[in-house]
Protein backbone atom coordinates (compact mmCIF):
# COMPACT_ATOMS: atom_id res chain seq x y z
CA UNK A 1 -115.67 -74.08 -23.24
CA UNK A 2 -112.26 -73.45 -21.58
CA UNK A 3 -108.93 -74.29 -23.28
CA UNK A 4 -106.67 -76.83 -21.49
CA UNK A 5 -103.61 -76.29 -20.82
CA UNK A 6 -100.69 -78.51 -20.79
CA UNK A 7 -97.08 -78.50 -19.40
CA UNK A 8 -94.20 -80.63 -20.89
CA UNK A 9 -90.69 -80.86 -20.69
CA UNK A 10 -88.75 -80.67 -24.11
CA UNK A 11 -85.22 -79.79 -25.23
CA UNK A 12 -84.31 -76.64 -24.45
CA UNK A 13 -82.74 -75.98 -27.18
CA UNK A 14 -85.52 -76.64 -29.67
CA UNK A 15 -88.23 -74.51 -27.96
CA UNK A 16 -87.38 -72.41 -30.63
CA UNK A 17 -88.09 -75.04 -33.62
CA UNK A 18 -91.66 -76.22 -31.56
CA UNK A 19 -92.91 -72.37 -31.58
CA UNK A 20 -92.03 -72.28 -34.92
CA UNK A 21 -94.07 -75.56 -35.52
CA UNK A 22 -97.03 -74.14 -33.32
CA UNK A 23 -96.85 -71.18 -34.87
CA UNK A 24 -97.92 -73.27 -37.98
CA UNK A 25 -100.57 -75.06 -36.80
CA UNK A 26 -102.60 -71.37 -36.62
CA UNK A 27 -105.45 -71.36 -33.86
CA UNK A 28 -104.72 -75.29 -32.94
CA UNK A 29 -102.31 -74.52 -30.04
CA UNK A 30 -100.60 -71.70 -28.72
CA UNK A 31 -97.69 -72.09 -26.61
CA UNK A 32 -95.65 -70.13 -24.29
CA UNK A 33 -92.02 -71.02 -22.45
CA UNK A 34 -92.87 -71.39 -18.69
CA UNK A 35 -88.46 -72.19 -17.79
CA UNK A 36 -86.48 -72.04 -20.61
CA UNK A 37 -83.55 -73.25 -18.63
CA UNK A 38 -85.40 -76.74 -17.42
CA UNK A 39 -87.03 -76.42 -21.35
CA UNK A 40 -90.45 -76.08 -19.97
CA UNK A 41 -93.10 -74.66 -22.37
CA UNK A 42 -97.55 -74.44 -21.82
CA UNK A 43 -99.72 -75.39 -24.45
CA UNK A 44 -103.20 -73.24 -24.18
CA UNK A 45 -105.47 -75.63 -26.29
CA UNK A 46 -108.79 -74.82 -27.70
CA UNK A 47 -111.93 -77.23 -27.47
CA UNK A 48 -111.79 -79.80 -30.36
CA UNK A 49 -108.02 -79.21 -30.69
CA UNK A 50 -106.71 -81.90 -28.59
CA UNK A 51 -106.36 -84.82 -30.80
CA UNK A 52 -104.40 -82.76 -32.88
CA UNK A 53 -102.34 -81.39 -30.65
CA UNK A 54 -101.56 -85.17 -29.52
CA UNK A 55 -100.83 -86.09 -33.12
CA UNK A 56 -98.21 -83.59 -33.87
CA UNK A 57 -96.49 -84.16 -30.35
CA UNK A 58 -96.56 -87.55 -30.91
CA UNK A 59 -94.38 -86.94 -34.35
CA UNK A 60 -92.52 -84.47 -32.28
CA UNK A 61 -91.27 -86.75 -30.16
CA UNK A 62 -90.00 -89.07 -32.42
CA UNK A 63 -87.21 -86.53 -33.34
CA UNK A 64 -87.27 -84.80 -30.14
CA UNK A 65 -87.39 -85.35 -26.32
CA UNK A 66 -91.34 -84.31 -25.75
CA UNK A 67 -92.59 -85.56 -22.62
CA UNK A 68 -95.40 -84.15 -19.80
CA UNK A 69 -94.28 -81.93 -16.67
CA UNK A 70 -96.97 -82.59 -13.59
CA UNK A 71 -97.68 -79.16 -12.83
CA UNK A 72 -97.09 -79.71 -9.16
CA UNK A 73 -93.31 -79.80 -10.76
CA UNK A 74 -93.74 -76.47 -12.10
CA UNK A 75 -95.53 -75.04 -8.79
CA UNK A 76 -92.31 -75.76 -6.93
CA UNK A 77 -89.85 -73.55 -9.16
């Protein structure tokens, strides 16, 4: 099975603090910054990994903006 990947728009300024988090979270996500300047990051997640991924951006976002970038959005930069 194939990872999914996801796009979202966060805070620019705490891309930092959610690799950090990631980072963490070893072999549950992996994420990269797609535009640091619009604060856009990937998330490559692995089969079975989703509902935790959900969890811990749902937490995420109660201290910091965490929300999902369409990637037609990201196609046009």
């Amino acid at each position: 099975m194939k990872s999914v990947m996801q796009y979202y728009r966060v805070d620019r300024r705490k891309i930092f603090f959610l690799k950090f988090i990631f980072e963490a979270y070893e072999g549950v996500v992996s994420m990269t910054t797609v535009d640091p300047e619009l604060g856009i990051v990937s998330l490559s997640i692995p089969p079975g990994c989703e509902a935790d991924v959900a969890d811990i951006l749902t937490e995420l976002g109660k201290d910091i903006r965490v929300e999902p970038c369409p990637v037609e959005e990201i196609d046009k930069k």
